[in-house]
C-alpha atoms as a PDB file:
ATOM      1  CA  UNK A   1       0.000   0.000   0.000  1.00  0.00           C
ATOM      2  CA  UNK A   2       1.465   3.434  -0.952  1.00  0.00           C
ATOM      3  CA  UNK A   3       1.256   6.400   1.261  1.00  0.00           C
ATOM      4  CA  UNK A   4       0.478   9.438  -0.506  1.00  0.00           C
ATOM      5  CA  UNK A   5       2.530  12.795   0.700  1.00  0.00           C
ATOM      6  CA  UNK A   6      -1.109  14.471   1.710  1.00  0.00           C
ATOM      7  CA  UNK A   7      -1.908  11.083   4.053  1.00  0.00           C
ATOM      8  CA  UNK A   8       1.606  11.254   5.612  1.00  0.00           C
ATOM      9  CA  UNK A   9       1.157  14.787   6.193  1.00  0.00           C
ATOM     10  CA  UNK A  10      -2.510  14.261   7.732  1.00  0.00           C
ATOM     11  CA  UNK A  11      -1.027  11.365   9.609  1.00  0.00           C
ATOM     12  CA  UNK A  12       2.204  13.526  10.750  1.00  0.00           C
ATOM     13  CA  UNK A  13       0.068  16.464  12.046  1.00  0.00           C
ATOM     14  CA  UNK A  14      -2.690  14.279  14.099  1.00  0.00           C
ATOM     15  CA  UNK A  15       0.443  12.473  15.681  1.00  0.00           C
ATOM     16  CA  UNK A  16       1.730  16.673  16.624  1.00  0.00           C
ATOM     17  CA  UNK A  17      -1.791  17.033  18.111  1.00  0.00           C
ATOM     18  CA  UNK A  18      -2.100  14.019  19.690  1.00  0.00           C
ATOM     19  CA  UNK A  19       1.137  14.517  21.558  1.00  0.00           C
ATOM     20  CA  UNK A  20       0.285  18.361  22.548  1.00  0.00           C
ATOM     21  CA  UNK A  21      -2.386  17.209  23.852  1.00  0.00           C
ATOM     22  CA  UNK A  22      -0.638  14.791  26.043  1.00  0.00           C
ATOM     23  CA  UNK A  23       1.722  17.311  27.541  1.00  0.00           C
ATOM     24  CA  UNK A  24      -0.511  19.840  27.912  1.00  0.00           C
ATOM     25  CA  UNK A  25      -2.678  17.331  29.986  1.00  0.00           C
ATOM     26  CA  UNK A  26      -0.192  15.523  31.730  1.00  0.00           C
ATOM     27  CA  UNK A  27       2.047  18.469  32.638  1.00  0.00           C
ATOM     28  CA  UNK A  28      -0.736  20.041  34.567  1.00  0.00           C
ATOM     29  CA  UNK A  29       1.472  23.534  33.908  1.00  0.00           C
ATOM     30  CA  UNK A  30       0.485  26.509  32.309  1.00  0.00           C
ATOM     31  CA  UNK A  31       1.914  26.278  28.731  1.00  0.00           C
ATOM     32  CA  UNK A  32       2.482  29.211  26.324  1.00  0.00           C
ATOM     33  CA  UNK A  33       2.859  28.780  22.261  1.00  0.00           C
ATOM     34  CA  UNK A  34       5.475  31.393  20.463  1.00  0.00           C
ATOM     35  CA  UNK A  35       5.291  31.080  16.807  1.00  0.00           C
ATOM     36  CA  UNK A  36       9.287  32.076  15.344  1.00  0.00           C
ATOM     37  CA  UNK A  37      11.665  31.359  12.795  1.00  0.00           C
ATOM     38  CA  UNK A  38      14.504  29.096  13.334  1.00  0.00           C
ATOM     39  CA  UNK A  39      16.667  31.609  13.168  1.00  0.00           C
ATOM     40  CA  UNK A  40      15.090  33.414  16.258  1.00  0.00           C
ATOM     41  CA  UNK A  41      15.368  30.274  18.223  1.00  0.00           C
ATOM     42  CA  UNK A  42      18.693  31.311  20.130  1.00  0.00           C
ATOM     43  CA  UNK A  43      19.917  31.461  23.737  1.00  0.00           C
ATOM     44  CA  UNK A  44      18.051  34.719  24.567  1.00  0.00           C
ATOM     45  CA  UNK A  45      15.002  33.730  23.603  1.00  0.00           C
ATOM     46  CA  UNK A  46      15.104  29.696  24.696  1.00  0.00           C
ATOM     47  CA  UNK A  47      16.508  30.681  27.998  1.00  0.00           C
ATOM     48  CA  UNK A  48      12.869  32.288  29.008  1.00  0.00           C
ATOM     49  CA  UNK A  49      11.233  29.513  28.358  1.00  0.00           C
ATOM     50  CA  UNK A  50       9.140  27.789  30.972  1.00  0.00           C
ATOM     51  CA  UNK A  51       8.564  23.852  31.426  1.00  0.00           C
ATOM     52  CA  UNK A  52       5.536  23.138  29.569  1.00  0.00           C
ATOM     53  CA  UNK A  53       6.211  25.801  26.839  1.00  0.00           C
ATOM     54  CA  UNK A  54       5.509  24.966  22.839  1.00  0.00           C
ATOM     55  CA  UNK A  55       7.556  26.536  20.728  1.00  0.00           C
ATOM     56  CA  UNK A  56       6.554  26.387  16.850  1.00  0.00           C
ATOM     57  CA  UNK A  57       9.356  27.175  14.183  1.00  0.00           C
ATOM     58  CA  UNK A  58       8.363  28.263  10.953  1.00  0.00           C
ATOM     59  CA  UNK A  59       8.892  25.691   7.953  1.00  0.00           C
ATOM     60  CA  UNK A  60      11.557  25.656   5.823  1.00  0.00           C
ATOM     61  CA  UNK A  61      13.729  28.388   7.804  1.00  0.00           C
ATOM     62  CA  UNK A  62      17.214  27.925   8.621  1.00  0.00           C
ATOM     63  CA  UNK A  63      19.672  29.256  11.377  1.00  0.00           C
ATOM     64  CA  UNK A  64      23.331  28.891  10.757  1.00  0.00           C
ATOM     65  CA  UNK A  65      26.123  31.217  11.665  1.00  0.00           C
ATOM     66  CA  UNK A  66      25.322  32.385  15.294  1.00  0.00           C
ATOM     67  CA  UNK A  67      25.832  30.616  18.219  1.00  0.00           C
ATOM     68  CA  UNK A  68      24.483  30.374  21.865  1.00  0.00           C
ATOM     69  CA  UNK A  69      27.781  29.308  23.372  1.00  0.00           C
ATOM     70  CA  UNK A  70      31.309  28.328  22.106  1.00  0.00           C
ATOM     71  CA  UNK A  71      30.315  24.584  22.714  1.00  0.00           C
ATOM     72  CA  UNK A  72      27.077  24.192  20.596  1.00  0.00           C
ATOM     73  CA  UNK A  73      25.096  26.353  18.085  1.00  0.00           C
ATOM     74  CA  UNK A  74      21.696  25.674  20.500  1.00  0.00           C
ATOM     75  CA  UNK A  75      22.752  25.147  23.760  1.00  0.00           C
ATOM     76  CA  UNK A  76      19.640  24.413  25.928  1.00  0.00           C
ATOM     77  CA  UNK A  77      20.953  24.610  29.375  1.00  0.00           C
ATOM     78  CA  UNK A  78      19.945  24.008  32.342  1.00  0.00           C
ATOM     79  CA  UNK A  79      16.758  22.884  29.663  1.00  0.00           C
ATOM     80  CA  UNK A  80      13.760  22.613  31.205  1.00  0.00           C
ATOM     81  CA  UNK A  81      10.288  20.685  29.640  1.00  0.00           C
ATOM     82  CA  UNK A  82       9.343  22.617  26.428  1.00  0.00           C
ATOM     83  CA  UNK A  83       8.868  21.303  22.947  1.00  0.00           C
ATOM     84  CA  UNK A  84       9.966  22.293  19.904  1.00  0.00           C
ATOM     85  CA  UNK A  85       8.019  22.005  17.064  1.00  0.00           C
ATOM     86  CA  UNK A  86       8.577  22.693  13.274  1.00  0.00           C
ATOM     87  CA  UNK A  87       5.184  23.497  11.797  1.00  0.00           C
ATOM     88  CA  UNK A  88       4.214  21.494   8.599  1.00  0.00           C
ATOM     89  CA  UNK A  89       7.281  19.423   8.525  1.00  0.00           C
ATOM     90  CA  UNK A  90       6.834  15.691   7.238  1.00  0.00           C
ATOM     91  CA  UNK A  91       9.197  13.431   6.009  1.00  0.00           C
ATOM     92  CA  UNK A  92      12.481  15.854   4.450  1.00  0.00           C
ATOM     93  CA  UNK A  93       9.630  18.378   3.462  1.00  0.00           C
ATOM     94  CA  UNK A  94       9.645  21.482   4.957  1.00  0.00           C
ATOM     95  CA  UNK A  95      12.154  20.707   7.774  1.00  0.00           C
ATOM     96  CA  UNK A  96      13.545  23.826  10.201  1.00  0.00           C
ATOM     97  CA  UNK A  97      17.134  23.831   9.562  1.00  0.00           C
ATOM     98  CA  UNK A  98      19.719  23.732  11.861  1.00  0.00           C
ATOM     99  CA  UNK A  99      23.014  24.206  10.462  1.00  0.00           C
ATOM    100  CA  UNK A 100      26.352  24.689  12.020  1.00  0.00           C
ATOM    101  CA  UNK A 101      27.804  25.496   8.617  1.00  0.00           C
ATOM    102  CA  UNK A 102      31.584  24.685   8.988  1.00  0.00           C
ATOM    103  CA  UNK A 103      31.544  21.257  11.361  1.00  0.00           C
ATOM    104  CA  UNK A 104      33.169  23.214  14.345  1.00  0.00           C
ATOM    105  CA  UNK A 105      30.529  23.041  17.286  1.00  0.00           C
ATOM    106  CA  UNK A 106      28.131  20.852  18.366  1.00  0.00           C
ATOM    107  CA  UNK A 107      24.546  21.404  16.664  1.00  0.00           C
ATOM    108  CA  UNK A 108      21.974  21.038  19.721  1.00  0.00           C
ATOM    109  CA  UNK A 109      23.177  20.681  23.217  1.00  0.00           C
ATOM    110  CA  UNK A 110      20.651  19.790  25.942  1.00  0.00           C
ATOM    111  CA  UNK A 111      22.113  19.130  29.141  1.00  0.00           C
ATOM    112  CA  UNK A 112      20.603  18.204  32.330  1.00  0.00           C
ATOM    113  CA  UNK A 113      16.574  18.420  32.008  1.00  0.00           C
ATOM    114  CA  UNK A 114      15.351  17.825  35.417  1.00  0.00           C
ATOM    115  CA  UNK A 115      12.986  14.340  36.045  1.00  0.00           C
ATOM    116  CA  UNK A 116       9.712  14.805  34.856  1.00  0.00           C
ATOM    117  CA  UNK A 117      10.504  17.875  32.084  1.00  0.00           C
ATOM    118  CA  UNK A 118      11.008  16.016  28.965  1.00  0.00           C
ATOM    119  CA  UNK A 119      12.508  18.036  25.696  1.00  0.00           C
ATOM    120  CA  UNK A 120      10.513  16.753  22.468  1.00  0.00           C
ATOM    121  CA  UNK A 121      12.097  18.056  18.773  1.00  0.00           C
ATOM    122  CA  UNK A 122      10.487  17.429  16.213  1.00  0.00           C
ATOM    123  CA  UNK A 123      10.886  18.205  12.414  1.00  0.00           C
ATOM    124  CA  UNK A 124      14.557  19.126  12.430  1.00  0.00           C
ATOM    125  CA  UNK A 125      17.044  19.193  10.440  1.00  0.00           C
ATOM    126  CA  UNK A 126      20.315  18.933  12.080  1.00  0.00           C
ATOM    127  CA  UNK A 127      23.489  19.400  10.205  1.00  0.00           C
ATOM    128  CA  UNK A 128      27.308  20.142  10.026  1.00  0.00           C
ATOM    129  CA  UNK A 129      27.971  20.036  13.191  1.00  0.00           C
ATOM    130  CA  UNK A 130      31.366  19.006  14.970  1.00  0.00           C
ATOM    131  CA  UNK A 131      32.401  17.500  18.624  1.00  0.00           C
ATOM    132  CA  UNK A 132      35.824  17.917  19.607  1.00  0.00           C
ATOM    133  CA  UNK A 133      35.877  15.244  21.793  1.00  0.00           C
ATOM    134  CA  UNK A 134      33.340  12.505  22.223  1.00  0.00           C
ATOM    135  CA  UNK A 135      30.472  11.940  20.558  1.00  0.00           C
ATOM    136  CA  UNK A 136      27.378  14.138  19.620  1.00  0.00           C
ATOM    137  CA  UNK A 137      28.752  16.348  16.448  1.00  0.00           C
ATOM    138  CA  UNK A 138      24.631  16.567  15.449  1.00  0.00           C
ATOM    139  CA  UNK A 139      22.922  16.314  18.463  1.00  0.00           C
ATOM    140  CA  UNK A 140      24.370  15.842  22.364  1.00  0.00           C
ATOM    141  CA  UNK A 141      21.516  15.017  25.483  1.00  0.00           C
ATOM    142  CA  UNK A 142      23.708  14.675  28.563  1.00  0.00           C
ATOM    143  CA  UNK A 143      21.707  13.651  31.517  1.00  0.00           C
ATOM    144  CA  UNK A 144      18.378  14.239  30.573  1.00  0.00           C
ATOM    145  CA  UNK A 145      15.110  13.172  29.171  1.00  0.00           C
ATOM    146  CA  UNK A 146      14.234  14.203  25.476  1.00  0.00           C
ATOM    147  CA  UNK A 147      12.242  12.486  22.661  1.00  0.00           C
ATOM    148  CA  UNK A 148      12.999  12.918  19.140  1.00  0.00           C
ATOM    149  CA  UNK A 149      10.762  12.855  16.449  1.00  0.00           C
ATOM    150  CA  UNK A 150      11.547  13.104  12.337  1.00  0.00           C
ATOM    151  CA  UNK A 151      14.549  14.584  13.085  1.00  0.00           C
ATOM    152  CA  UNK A 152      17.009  13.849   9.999  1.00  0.00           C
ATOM    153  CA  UNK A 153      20.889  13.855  10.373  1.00  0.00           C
ATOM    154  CA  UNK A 154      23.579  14.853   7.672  1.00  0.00           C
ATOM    155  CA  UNK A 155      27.022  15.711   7.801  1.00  0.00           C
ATOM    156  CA  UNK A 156      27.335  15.767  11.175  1.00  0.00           C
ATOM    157  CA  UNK A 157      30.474  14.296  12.443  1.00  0.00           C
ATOM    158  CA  UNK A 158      32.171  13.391  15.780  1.00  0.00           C
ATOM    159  CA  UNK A 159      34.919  10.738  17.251  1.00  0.00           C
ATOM    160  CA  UNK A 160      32.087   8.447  18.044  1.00  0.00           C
ATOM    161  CA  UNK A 161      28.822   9.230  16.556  1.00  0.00           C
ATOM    162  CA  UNK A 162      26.128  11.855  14.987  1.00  0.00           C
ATOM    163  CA  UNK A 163      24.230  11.747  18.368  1.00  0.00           C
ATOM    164  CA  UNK A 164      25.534  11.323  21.982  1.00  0.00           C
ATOM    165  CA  UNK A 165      22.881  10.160  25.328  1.00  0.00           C
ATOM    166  CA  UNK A 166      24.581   9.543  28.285  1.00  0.00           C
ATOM    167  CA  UNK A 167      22.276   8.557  31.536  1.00  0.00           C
ATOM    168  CA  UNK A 168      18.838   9.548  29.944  1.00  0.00           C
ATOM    169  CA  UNK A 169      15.838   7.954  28.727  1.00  0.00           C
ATOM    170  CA  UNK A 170      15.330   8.601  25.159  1.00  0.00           C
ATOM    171  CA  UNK A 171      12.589   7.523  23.343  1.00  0.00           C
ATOM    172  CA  UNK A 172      13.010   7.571  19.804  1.00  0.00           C
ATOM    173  CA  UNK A 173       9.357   7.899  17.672  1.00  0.00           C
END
Protein backbone atom coordinates (compact mmCIF):
# COMPACT_ATOMS: atom_id res chain seq x y z
CA UNK A 1 0.00 0.00 0.00
CA UNK A 2 1.47 3.43 -0.95
CA UNK A 3 1.26 6.40 1.26
CA UNK A 4 0.48 9.44 -0.51
CA UNK A 5 2.53 12.80 0.70
CA UNK A 6 -1.11 14.47 1.71
CA UNK A 7 -1.91 11.08 4.05
CA UNK A 8 1.61 11.25 5.61
CA UNK A 9 1.16 14.79 6.19
CA UNK A 10 -2.51 14.26 7.73
CA UNK A 11 -1.03 11.37 9.61
CA UNK A 12 2.20 13.53 10.75
CA UNK A 13 0.07 16.46 12.05
CA UNK A 14 -2.69 14.28 14.10
CA UNK A 15 0.44 12.47 15.68
CA UNK A 16 1.73 16.67 16.62
CA UNK A 17 -1.79 17.03 18.11
CA UNK A 18 -2.10 14.02 19.69
CA UNK A 19 1.14 14.52 21.56
CA UNK A 20 0.29 18.36 22.55
CA UNK A 21 -2.39 17.21 23.85
CA UNK A 22 -0.64 14.79 26.04
CA UNK A 23 1.72 17.31 27.54
CA UNK A 24 -0.51 19.84 27.91
CA UNK A 25 -2.68 17.33 29.99
CA UNK A 26 -0.19 15.52 31.73
CA UNK A 27 2.05 18.47 32.64
CA UNK A 28 -0.74 20.04 34.57
CA UNK A 29 1.47 23.53 33.91
CA UNK A 30 0.48 26.51 32.31
CA UNK A 31 1.91 26.28 28.73
CA UNK A 32 2.48 29.21 26.32
CA UNK A 33 2.86 28.78 22.26
CA UNK A 34 5.48 31.39 20.46
CA UNK A 35 5.29 31.08 16.81
CA UNK A 36 9.29 32.08 15.34
CA UNK A 37 11.66 31.36 12.79
CA UNK A 38 14.50 29.10 13.33
CA UNK A 39 16.67 31.61 13.17
CA UNK A 40 15.09 33.41 16.26
CA UNK A 41 15.37 30.27 18.22
CA UNK A 42 18.69 31.31 20.13
CA UNK A 43 19.92 31.46 23.74
CA UNK A 44 18.05 34.72 24.57
CA UNK A 45 15.00 33.73 23.60
CA UNK A 46 15.10 29.70 24.70
CA UNK A 47 16.51 30.68 28.00
CA UNK A 48 12.87 32.29 29.01
CA UNK A 49 11.23 29.51 28.36
CA UNK A 50 9.14 27.79 30.97
CA UNK A 51 8.56 23.85 31.43
CA UNK A 52 5.54 23.14 29.57
CA UNK A 53 6.21 25.80 26.84
CA UNK A 54 5.51 24.97 22.84
CA UNK A 55 7.56 26.54 20.73
CA UNK A 56 6.55 26.39 16.85
CA UNK A 57 9.36 27.17 14.18
CA UNK A 58 8.36 28.26 10.95
CA UNK A 59 8.89 25.69 7.95
CA UNK A 60 11.56 25.66 5.82
CA UNK A 61 13.73 28.39 7.80
CA UNK A 62 17.21 27.93 8.62
CA UNK A 63 19.67 29.26 11.38
CA UNK A 64 23.33 28.89 10.76
CA UNK A 65 26.12 31.22 11.67
CA UNK A 66 25.32 32.38 15.29
CA UNK A 67 25.83 30.62 18.22
CA UNK A 68 24.48 30.37 21.86
CA UNK A 69 27.78 29.31 23.37
CA UNK A 70 31.31 28.33 22.11
CA UNK A 71 30.32 24.58 22.71
CA UNK A 72 27.08 24.19 20.60
CA UNK A 73 25.10 26.35 18.09
CA UNK A 74 21.70 25.67 20.50
CA UNK A 75 22.75 25.15 23.76
CA UNK A 76 19.64 24.41 25.93
CA UNK A 77 20.95 24.61 29.38
CA UNK A 78 19.95 24.01 32.34
CA UNK A 79 16.76 22.88 29.66
CA UNK A 80 13.76 22.61 31.21
CA UNK A 81 10.29 20.69 29.64
CA UNK A 82 9.34 22.62 26.43
CA UNK A 83 8.87 21.30 22.95
CA UNK A 84 9.97 22.29 19.90
CA UNK A 85 8.02 22.01 17.06
CA UNK A 86 8.58 22.69 13.27
CA UNK A 87 5.18 23.50 11.80
CA UNK A 88 4.21 21.49 8.60
CA UNK A 89 7.28 19.42 8.53
CA UNK A 90 6.83 15.69 7.24
CA UNK A 91 9.20 13.43 6.01
CA UNK A 92 12.48 15.85 4.45
CA UNK A 93 9.63 18.38 3.46
CA UNK A 94 9.64 21.48 4.96
CA UNK A 95 12.15 20.71 7.77
CA UNK A 96 13.55 23.83 10.20
CA UNK A 97 17.13 23.83 9.56
CA UNK A 98 19.72 23.73 11.86
CA UNK A 99 23.01 24.21 10.46
CA UNK A 100 26.35 24.69 12.02
CA UNK A 101 27.80 25.50 8.62
CA UNK A 102 31.58 24.68 8.99
CA UNK A 103 31.54 21.26 11.36
CA UNK A 104 33.17 23.21 14.34
CA UNK A 105 30.53 23.04 17.29
CA UNK A 106 28.13 20.85 18.37
CA UNK A 107 24.55 21.40 16.66
CA UNK A 108 21.97 21.04 19.72
CA UNK A 109 23.18 20.68 23.22
CA UNK A 110 20.65 19.79 25.94
CA UNK A 111 22.11 19.13 29.14
CA UNK A 112 20.60 18.20 32.33
CA UNK A 113 16.57 18.42 32.01
CA UNK A 114 15.35 17.82 35.42
CA UNK A 115 12.99 14.34 36.05
CA UNK A 116 9.71 14.81 34.86
CA UNK A 117 10.50 17.88 32.08
CA UNK A 118 11.01 16.02 28.97
CA UNK A 119 12.51 18.04 25.70
CA UNK A 120 10.51 16.75 22.47
CA UNK A 121 12.10 18.06 18.77
CA UNK A 122 10.49 17.43 16.21
CA UNK A 123 10.89 18.21 12.41
CA UNK A 124 14.56 19.13 12.43
CA UNK A 125 17.04 19.19 10.44
CA UNK A 126 20.31 18.93 12.08
CA UNK A 127 23.49 19.40 10.20
CA UNK A 128 27.31 20.14 10.03
CA UNK A 129 27.97 20.04 13.19
CA UNK A 130 31.37 19.01 14.97
CA UNK A 131 32.40 17.50 18.62
CA UNK A 132 35.82 17.92 19.61
CA UNK A 133 35.88 15.24 21.79
CA UNK A 134 33.34 12.51 22.22
CA UNK A 135 30.47 11.94 20.56
CA UNK A 136 27.38 14.14 19.62
CA UNK A 137 28.75 16.35 16.45
CA UNK A 138 24.63 16.57 15.45
CA UNK A 139 22.92 16.31 18.46
CA UNK A 140 24.37 15.84 22.36
CA UNK A 141 21.52 15.02 25.48
CA UNK A 142 23.71 14.68 28.56
CA UNK A 143 21.71 13.65 31.52
CA UNK A 144 18.38 14.24 30.57
CA UNK A 145 15.11 13.17 29.17
CA UNK A 146 14.23 14.20 25.48
CA UNK A 147 12.24 12.49 22.66
CA UNK A 148 13.00 12.92 19.14
CA UNK A 149 10.76 12.86 16.45
CA UNK A 150 11.55 13.10 12.34
CA UNK A 151 14.55 14.58 13.08
CA UNK A 152 17.01 13.85 10.00
CA UNK A 153 20.89 13.86 10.37
CA UNK A 154 23.58 14.85 7.67
CA UNK A 155 27.02 15.71 7.80
CA UNK A 156 27.34 15.77 11.17
CA UNK A 157 30.47 14.30 12.44
CA UNK A 158 32.17 13.39 15.78
CA UNK A 159 34.92 10.74 17.25
CA UNK A 160 32.09 8.45 18.04
CA UNK A 161 28.82 9.23 16.56
CA UNK A 162 26.13 11.85 14.99
CA UNK A 163 24.23 11.75 18.37
CA UNK A 164 25.53 11.32 21.98
CA UNK A 165 22.88 10.16 25.33
CA UNK A 166 24.58 9.54 28.29
CA UNK A 167 22.28 8.56 31.54
CA UNK A 168 18.84 9.55 29.94
CA UNK A 169 15.84 7.95 28.73
CA UNK A 170 15.33 8.60 25.16
CA UNK A 171 12.59 7.52 23.34
CA UNK A 172 13.01 7.57 19.80
CA UNK A 173 9.36 7.90 17.67
Amino acid sequence: MLITKQKLKITTMINIIIMLLLFTTISFVTSTTYTLSTNQFNRDYHDTLTHGDIVLLTSNTIRSGTYDTELSMVDLDPAIGINVICEGSSFMSSLCDFNAGSNTRIVIGIWDVPAGQMIWLYGLLVQNGKATSGGGGGIFIGESSSTLENIYFMNNKALYVSIFIRQIYIQYV
